[in-house]
Every structure is written in C-alpha cells, then in structure tokens.
N, C-alpha and C. Protein backbone atom coordinates (compact mmCIF):
# COMPACT_ATOMS: atom_id res chain seq x y z
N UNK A 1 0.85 -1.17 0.00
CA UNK A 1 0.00 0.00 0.00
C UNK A 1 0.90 1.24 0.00
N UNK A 2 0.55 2.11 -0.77
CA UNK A 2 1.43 3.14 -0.63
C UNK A 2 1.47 4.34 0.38
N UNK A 3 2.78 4.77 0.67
CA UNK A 3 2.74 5.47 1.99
C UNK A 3 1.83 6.61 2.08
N UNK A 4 1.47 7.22 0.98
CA UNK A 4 0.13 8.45 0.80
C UNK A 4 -0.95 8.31 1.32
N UNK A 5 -1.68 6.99 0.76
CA UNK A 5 -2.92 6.55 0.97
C UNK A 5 -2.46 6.27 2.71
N UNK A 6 -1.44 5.68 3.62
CA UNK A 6 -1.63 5.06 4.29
C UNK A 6 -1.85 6.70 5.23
N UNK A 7 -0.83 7.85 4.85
CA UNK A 7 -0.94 9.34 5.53
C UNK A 7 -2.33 9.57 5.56
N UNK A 8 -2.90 9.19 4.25
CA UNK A 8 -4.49 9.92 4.42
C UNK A 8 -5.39 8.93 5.21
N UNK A 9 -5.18 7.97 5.54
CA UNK A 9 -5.85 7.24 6.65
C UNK A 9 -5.73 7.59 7.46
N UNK A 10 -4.51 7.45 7.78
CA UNK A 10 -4.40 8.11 9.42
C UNK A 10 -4.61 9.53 9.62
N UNK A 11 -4.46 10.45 8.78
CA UNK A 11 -5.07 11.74 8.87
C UNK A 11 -6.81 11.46 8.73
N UNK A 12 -7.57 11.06 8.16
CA UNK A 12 -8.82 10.82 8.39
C UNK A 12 -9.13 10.05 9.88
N UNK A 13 -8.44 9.09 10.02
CA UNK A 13 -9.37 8.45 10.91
C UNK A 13 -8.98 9.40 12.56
N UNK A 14 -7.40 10.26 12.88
CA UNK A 14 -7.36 11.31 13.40
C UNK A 14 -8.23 12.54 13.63
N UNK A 15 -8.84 12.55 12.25
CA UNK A 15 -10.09 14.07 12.26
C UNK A 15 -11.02 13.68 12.77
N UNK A 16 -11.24 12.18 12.53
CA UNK A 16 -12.86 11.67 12.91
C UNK A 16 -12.89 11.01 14.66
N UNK A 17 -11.39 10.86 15.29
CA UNK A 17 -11.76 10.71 16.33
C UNK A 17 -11.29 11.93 17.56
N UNK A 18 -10.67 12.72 16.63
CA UNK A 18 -10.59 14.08 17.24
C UNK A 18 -12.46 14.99 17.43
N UNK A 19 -12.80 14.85 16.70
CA UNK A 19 -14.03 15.50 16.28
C UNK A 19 -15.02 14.50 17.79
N UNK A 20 -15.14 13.56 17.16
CA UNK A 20 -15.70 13.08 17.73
C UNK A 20 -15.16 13.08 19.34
N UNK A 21 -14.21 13.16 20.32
CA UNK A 21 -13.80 13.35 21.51
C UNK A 21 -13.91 14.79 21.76
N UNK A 22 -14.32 15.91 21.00
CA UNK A 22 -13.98 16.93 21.26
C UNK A 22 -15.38 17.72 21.47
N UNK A 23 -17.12 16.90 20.77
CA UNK A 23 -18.12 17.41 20.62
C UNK A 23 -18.56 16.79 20.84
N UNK A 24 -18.73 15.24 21.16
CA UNK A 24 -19.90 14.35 21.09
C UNK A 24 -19.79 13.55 22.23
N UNK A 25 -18.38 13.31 22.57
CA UNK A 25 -18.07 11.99 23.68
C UNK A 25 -18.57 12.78 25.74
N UNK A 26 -19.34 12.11 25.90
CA UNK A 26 -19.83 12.68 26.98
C UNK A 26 -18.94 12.00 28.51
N UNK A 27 -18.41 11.38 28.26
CA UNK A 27 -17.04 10.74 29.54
C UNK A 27 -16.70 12.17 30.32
N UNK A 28 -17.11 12.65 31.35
CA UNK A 28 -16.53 13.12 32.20
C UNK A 28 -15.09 12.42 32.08
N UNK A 29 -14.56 11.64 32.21
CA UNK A 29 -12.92 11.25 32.71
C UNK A 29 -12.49 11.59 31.49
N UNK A 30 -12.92 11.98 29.91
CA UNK A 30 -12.06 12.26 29.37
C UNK A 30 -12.28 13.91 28.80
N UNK A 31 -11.54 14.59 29.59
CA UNK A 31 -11.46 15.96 29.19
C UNK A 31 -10.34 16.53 29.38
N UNK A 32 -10.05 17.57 28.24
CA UNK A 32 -8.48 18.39 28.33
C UNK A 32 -7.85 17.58 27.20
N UNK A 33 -8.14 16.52 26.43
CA UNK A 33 -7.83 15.36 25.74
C UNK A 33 -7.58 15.88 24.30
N UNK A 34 -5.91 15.91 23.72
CA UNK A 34 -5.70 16.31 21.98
C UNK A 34 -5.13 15.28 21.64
N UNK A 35 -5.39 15.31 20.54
CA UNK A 35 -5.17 13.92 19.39
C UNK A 35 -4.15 14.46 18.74
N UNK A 36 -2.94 13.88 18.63
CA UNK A 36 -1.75 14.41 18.22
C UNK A 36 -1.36 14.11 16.87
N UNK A 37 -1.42 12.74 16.46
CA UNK A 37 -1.28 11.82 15.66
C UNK A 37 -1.78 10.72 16.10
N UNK A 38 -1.70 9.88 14.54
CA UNK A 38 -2.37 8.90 14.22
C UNK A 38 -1.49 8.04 13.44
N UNK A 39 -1.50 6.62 13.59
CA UNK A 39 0.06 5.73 13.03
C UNK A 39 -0.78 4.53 12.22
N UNK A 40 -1.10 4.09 11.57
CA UNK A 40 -1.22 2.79 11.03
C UNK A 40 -0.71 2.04 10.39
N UNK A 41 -0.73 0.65 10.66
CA UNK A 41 -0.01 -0.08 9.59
C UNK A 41 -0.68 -0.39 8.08
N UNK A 42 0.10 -0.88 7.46
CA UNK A 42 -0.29 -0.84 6.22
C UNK A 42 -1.27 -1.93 6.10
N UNK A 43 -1.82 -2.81 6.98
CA UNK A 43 -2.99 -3.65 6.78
C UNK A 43 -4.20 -3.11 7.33
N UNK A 44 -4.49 -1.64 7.68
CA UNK A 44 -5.16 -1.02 8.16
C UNK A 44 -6.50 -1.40 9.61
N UNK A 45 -5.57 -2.34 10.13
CA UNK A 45 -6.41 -3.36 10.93
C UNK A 45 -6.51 -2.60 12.53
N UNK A 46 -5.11 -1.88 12.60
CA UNK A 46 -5.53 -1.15 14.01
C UNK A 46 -4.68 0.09 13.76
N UNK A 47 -5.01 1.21 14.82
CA UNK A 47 -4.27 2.37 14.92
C UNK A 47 -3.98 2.76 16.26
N UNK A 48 -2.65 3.35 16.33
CA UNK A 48 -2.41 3.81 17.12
C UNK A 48 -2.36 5.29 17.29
N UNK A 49 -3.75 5.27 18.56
CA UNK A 49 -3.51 7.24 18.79
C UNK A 49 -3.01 7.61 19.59
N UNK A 50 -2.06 8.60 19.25
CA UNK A 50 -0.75 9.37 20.55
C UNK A 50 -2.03 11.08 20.72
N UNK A 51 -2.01 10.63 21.78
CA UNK A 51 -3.09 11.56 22.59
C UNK A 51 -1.96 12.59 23.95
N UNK A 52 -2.24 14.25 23.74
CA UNK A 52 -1.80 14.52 24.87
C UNK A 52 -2.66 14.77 26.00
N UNK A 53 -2.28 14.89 27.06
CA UNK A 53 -3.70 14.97 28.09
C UNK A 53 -2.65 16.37 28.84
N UNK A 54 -3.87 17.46 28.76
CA UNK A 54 -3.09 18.12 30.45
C UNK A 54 -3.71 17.84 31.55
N UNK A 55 -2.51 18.26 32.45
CA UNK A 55 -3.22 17.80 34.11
C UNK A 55 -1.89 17.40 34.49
N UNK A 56 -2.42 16.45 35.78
CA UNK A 56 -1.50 15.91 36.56
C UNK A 56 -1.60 14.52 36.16
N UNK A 57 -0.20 13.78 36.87
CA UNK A 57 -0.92 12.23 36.01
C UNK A 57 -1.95 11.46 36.42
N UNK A 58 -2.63 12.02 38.14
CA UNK A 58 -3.64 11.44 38.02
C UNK A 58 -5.03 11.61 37.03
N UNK A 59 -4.65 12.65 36.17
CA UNK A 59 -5.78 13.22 35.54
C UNK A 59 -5.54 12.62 34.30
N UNK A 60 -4.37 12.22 33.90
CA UNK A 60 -4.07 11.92 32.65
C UNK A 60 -4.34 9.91 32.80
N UNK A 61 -4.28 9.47 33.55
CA UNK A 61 -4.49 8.27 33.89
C UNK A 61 -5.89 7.94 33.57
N UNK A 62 -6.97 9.04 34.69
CA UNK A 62 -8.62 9.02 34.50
C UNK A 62 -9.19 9.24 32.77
N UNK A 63 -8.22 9.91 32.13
CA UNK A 63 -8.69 10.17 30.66
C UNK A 63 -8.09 9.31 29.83
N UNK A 64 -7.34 8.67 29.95
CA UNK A 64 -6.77 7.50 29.26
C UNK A 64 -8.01 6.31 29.45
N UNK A 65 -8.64 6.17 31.06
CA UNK A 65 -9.50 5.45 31.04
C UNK A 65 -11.17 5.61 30.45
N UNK A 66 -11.04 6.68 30.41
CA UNK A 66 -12.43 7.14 29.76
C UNK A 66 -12.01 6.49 27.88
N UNK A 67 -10.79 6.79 27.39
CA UNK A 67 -10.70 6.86 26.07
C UNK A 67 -11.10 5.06 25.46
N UNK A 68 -10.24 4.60 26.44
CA UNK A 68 -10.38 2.76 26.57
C UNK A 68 -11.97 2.52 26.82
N UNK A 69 -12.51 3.07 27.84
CA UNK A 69 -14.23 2.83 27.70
C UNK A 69 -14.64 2.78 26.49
N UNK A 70 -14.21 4.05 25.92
CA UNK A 70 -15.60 4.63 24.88
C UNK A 70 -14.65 4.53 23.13
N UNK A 71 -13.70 3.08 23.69
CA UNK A 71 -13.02 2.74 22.44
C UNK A 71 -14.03 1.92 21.21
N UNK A 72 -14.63 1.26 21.71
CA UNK A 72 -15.59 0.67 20.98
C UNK A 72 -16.56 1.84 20.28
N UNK A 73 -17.23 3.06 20.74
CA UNK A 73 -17.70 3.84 20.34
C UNK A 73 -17.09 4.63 19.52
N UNK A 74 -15.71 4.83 19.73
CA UNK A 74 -14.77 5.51 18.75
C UNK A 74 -14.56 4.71 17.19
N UNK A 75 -14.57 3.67 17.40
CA UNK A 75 -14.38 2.62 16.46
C UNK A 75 -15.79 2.42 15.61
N UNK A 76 -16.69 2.60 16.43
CA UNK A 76 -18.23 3.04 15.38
C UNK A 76 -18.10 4.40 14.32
N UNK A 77 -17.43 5.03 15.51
CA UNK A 77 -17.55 6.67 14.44
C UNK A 77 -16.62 6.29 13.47
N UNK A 78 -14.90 5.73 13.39
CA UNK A 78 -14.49 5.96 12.25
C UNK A 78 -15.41 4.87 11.35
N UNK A 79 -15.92 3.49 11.61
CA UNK A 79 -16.51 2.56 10.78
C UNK A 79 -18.08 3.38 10.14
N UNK A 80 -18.56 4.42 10.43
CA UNK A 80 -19.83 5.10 10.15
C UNK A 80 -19.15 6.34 9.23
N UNK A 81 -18.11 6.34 9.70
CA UNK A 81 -17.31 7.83 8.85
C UNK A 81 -16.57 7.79 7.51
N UNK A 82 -15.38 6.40 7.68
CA UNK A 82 -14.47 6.04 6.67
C UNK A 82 -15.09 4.94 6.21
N UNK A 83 -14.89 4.57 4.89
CA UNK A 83 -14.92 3.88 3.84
C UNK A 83 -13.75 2.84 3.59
N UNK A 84 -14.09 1.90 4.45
CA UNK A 84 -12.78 1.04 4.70
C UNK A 84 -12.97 -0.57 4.79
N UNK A 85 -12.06 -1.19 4.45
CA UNK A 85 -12.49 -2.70 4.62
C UNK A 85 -12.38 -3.24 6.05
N UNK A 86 -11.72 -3.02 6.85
CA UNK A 86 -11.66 -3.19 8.04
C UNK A 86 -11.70 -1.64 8.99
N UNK A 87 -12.74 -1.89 10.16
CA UNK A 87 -12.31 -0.92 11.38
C UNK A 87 -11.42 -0.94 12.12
N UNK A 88 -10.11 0.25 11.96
CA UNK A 88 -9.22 -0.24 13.14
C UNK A 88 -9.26 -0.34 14.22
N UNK A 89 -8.69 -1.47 14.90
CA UNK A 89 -8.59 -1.41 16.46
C UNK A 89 -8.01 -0.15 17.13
N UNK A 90 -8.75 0.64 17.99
CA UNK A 90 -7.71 1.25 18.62
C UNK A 90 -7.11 1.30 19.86
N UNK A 91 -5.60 1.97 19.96
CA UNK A 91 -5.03 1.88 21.20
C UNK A 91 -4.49 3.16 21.38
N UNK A 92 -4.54 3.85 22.99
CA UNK A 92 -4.37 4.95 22.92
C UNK A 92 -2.99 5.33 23.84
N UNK A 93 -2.00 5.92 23.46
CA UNK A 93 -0.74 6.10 23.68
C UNK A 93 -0.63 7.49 24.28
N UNK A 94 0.12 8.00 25.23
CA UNK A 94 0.44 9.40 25.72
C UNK A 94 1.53 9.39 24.96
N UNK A 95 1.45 10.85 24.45
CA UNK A 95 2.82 11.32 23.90
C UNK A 95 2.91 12.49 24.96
N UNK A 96 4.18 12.20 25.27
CA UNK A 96 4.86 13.51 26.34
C UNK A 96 5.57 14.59 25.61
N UNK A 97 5.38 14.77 24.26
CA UNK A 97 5.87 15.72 23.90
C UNK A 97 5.64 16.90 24.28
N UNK A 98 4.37 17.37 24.38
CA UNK A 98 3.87 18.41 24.38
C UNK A 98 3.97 18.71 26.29
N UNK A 99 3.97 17.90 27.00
CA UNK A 99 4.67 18.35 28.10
C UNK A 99 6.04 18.81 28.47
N UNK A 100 6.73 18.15 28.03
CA UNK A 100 8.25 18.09 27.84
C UNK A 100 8.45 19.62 27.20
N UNK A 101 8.02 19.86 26.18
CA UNK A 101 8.34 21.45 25.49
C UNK A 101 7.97 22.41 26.41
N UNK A 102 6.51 22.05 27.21
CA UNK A 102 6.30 23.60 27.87
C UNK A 102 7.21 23.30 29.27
N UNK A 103 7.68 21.79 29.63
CA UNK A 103 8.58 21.94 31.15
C UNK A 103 9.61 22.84 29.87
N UNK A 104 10.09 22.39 29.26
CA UNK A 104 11.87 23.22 28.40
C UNK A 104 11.66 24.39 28.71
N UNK A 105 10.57 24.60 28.11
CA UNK A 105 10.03 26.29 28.09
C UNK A 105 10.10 26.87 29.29
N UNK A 106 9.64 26.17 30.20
CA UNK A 106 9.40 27.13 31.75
C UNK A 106 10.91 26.76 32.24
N UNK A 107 11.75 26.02 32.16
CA UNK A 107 13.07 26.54 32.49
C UNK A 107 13.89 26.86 31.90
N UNK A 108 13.58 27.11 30.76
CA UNK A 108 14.67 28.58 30.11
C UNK A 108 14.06 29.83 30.55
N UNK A 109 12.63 29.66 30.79
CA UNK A 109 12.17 31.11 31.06
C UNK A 109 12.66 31.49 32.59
N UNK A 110 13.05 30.41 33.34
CA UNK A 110 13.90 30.78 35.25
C UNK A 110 15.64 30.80 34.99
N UNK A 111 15.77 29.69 33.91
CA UNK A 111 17.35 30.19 33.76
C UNK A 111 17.69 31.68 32.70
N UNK A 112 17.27 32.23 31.78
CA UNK A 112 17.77 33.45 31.57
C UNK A 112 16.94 34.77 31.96
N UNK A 113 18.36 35.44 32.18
CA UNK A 113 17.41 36.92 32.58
C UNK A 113 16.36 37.48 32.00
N UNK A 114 15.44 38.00 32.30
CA UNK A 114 14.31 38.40 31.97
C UNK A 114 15.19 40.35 31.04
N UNK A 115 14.27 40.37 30.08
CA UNK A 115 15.14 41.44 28.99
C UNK A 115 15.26 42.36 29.43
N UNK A 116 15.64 43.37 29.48
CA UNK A 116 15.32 44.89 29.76
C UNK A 116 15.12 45.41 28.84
N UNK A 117 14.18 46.79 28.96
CA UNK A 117 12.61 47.28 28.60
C UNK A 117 13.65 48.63 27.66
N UNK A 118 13.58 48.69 26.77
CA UNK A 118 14.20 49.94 26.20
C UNK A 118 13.35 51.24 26.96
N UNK A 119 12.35 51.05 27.14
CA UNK A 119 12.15 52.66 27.15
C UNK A 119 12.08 53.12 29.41
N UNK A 120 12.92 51.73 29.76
CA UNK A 120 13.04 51.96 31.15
C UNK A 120 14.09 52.69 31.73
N UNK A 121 15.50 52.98 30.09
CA UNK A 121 16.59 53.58 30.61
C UNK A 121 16.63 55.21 31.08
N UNK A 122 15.55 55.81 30.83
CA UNK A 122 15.98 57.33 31.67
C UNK A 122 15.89 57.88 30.78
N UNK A 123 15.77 57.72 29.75
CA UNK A 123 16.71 59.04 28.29
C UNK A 123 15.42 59.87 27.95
N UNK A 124 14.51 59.53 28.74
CA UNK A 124 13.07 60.63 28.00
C UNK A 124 12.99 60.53 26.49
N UNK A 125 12.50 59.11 26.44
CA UNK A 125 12.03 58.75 25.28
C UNK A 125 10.39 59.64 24.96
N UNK A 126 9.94 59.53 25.84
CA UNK A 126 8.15 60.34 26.09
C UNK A 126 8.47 61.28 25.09
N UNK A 127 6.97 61.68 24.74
CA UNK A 127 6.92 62.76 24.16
C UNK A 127 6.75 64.27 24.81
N UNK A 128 7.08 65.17 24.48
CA UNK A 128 7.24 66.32 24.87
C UNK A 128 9.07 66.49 25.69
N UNK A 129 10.01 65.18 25.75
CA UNK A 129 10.90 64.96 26.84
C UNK A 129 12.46 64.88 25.59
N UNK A 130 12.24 65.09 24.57
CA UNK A 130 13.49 64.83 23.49
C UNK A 130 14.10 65.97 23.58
N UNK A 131 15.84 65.58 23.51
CA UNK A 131 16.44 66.51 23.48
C UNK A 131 16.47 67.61 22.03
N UNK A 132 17.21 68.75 22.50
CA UNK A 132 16.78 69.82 22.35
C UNK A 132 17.18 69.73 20.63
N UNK A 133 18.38 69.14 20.70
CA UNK A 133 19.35 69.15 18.79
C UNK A 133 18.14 68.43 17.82
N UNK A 134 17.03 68.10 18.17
CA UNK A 134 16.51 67.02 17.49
C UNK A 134 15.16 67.66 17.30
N UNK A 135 14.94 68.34 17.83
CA UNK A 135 13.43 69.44 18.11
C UNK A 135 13.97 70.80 16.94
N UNK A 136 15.30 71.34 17.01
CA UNK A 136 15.47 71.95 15.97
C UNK A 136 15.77 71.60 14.65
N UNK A 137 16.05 70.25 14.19
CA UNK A 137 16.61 69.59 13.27
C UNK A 137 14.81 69.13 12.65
N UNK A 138 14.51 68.89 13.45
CA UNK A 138 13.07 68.75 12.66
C UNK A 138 12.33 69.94 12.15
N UNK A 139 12.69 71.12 13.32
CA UNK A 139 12.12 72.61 12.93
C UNK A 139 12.80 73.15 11.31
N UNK A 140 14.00 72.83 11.16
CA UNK A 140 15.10 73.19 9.88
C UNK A 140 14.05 72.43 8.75
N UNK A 141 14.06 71.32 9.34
CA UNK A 141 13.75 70.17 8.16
C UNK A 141 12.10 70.46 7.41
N UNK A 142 10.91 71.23 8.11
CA UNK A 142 10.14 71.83 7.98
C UNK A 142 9.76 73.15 6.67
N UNK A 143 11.27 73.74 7.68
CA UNK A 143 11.14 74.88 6.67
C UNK A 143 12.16 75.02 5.80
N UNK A 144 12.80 73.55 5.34
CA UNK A 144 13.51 73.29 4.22
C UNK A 144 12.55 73.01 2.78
N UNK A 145 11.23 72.41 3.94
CA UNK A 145 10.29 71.57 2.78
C UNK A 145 9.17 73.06 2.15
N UNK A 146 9.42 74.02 2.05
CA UNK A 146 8.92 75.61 1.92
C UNK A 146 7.28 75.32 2.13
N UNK A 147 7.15 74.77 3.48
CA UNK A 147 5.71 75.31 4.46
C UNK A 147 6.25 76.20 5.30
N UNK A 148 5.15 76.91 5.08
CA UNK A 148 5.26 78.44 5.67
C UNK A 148 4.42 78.23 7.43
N UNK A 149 5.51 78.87 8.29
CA UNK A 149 5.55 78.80 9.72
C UNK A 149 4.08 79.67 9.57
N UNK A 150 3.13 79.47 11.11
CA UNK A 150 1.92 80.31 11.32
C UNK A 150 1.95 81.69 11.32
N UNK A 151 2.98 82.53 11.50
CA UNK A 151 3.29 84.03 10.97
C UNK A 151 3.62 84.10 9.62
N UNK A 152 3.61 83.62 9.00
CA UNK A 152 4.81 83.80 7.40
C UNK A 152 3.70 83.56 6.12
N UNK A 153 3.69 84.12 5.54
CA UNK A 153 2.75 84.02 4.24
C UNK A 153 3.41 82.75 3.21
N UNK A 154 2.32 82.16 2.90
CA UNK A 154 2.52 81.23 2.00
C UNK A 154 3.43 81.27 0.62
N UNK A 155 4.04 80.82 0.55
CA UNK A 155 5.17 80.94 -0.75
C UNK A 155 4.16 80.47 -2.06
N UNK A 156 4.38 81.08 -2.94
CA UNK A 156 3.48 80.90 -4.28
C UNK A 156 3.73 79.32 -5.05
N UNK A 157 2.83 79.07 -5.31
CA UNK A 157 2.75 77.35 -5.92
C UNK A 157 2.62 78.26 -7.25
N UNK A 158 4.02 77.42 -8.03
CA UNK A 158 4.43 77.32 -9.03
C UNK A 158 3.26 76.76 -10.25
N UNK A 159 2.47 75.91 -9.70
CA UNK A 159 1.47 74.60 -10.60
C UNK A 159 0.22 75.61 -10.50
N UNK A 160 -0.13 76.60 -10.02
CA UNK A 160 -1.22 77.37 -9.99
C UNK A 160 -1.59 78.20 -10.51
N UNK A 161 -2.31 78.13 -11.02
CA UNK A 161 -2.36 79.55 -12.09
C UNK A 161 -3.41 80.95 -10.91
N UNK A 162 -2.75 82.17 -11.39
CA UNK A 162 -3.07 82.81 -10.43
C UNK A 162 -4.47 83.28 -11.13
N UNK A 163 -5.04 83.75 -9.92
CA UNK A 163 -6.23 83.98 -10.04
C UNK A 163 -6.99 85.70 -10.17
C-alpha cells in the first residue's frame, strides 16, 4: 500500500476521532484530551492514537481510562465515517511531547534573565521629553520643505495659475 494513501488514513481516521472526543463523547474522565497523531499499519487493521492529556498524572491516567471505555464507540464513528475494509482497532498512547516542550520552556524562562525594557533607561524617550538638537533639526527640516511657519505668508505654488 502506498505510503500516501496510508498518511491519508491516518489523517482521516485522526479528524474523525478528534471530532468526535472533542463534541460528542460525553465521559466526564475524558477531558483536556488532543489527538496528536495517528500511526497505522499498512494492513489497516488497528491504529495507534498518541493523545496529549493536560493535568496531573492522576488526571491523565482518568482520561486515558475514559478513552479505553468509549473505544468501541470511537471505532463506530471511524466505521460510520471512513470507507474502509476493516475498522481499526484502537489503542491509545500518551505522547509527552507536548509536556516536555512547555517543562523546556518554563526553564529557560527561570534560567535566563528576563530582557530589559528599552524605554526603562531614563533618556526621555516620552513625548514632549526629546532633546533639544533634534526638536530643531526637525524645525530646519520643515522649513527646508517651503511650508510656511503660522506668521509667514505662504510661498506661491508654481502649478497654480493665479487667479
């Protein structure tokens, strides 16, 4: 069987038991519950779903057992959903990935210093607070561009025909 067809199985029968755990499955014990991937072999006879759970592990234990309950029901939805010669068996696997990244995460975020804030150094970044060379350099730059200051009469536009 080729490895395409076998991706789009397991991506189908993933949507259909994601869907289905996420809107329909009424198990109190299984909640907080993502469907990560989906693995099958090429005789399409069972699958394996790597499921993450958050919580603690007693929580992840209680939703593993809800998933094993309502495996037979899962196995209706993909056999009512997919178009297949056999329904796979399923078995449901924790993947610790997705724990493992946010522990990485929360201790790089205690081992390096937290950044410093550009506009915490003092320099009167604020407005109305800029130094003085930079308040006239914009004033120059103004009346380089020939707009006429609120005392000063307008300089004649060239493109106008006078009136």
């Amino acid at each position: 069987m080729s490895q395409r067809r076998l991706a789009r199985v397991a991506q189908a029968v993933k949507q259909v038991v994601s869907q289905a755990i996420l809107m329909e499955m009424r198990d109190p014990r299984a909640r907080n519950i993502t469907v990560i991937s989906v693995e099958v072999p090429e005789d399409l006879r069972s699958a394996k779903v790597y499921v993450s759970v958050m919580g603690d592990p007693k929580t992840e234990r209680l939703s593993l057992k809800g998933l094993e309950a309502a495996r037979g029901w899962l196995q209706q939805k993909i056999a009512e959903e997919l178009d297949l010669r056999w329904t796979p068996v399923l078995s449901f696997i924790v993947d610790p990935g997705i724990k493992k990244s946010l522990e990485i995460s929360r201790q790089l975020r205690e081992a390096l210093p937290e950044p410093a804030d550009e506009d915490d150094d003092g320099e009167g970044d604020e407005e109305g607070e800029g130094d003085e060379e930079n308040d006239e350099e914009s004033a120059e730059s103004i009346e380089d561009e020939g707009t006429a200051g609120p005392d000063e009469p307008a300089p004649p536009n060239p493109d106008r025909e006078a009136p």
